[in-house]
Protein backbone atom coordinates (compact mmCIF):
# COMPACT_ATOMS: atom_id res chain seq x y z
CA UNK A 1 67.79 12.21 -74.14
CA UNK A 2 65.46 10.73 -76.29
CA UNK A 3 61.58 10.60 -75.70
CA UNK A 4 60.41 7.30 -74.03
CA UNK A 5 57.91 5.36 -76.04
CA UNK A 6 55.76 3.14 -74.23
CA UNK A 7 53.68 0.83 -76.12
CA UNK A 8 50.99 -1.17 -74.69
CA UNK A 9 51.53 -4.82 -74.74
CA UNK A 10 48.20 -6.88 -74.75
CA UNK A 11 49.87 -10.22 -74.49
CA UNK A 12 47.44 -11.86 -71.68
CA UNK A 13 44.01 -10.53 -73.88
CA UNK A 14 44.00 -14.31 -76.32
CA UNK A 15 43.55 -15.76 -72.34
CA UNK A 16 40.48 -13.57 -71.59
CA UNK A 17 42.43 -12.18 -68.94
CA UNK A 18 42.09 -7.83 -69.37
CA UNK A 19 45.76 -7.43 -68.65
CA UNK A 20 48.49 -5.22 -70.30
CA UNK A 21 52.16 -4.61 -69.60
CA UNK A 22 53.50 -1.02 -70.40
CA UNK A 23 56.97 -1.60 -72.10
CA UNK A 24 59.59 1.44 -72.59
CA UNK A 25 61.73 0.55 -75.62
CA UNK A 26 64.34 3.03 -75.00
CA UNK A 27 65.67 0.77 -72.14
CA UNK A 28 66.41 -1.96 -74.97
CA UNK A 29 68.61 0.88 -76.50
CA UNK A 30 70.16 1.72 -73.56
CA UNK A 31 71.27 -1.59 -72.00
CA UNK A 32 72.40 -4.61 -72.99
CA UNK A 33 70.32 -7.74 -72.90
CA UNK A 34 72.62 -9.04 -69.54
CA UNK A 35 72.69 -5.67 -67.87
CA UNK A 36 68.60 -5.46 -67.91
CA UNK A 37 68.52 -9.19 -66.66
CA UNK A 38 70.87 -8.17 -64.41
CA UNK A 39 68.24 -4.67 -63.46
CA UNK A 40 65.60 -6.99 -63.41
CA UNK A 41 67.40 -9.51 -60.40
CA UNK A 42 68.67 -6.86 -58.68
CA UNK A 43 65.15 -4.79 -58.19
CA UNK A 44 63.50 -8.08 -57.05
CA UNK A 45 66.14 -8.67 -54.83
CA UNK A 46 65.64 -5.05 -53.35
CA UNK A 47 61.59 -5.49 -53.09
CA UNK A 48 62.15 -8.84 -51.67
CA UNK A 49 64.37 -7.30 -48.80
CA UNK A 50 62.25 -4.42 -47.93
CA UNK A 51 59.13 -6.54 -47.48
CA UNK A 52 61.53 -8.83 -45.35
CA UNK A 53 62.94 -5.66 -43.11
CA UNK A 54 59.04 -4.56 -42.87
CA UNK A 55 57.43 -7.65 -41.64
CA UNK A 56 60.69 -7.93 -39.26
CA UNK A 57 60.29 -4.52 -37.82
CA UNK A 58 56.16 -5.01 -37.58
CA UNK A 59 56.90 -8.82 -35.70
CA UNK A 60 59.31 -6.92 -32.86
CA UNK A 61 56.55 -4.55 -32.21
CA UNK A 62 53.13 -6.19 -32.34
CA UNK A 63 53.19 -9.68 -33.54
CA UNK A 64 54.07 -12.40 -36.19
CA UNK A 65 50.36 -12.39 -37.16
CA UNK A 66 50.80 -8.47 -37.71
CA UNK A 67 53.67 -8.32 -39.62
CA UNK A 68 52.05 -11.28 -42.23
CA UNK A 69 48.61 -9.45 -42.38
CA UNK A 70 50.78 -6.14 -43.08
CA UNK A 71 52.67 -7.36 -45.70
CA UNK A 72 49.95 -8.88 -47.51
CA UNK A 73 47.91 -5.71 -47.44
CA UNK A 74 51.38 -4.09 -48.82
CA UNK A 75 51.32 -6.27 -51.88
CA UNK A 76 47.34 -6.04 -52.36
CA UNK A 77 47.74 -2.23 -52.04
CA UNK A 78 50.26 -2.29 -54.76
CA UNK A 79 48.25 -4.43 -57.44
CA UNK A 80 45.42 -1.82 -56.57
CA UNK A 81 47.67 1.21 -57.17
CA UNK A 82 48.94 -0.23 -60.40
CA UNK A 83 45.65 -1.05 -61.85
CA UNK A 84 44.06 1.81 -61.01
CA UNK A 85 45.93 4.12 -62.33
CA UNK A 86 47.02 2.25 -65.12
């Protein structure tokens, strides 16, 4: 298997916004332009669903309230994870 090159990406610096995107080329080599759109729907769709099934499974035990709250301390917890150790 070939070694994964990851390149940073600074495409948001020309806005003033610190941002980069980490971009493995050897998926472009691997899959086809449709099967990596098709990747790319398909792991949205799965996120999507589990943060449905959580704030369902947090509203039957405590409350509607809750379950919101949760889930939007899920997604903050994720941006920090991802920037942090980026």
């Amino acid at each position: 298997m070939a070694a994964c090159f990851v390149k940073k990406n600074s495409i948001f610096q020309f806005a003033g916004v610190p941002a980069f995107v980490l971009f493995s080329y050897e998926t472009m080599q691997l899959f086809t332009p449709l099967e990596l759109l098709g990747l790319t729907v398909l792991l949205g769709t799965l996120v999507i669903a589990l943060a449905g099934l959580f704030m369902f499974a947090v509203s039957l035990y405590i409350s509607r309230s809750a379950a919101v709250t949760a889930a939007f301390l899920m997604v903050i917890m994720i941006y920090l994870v991802e920037n942090i150790f980026a």
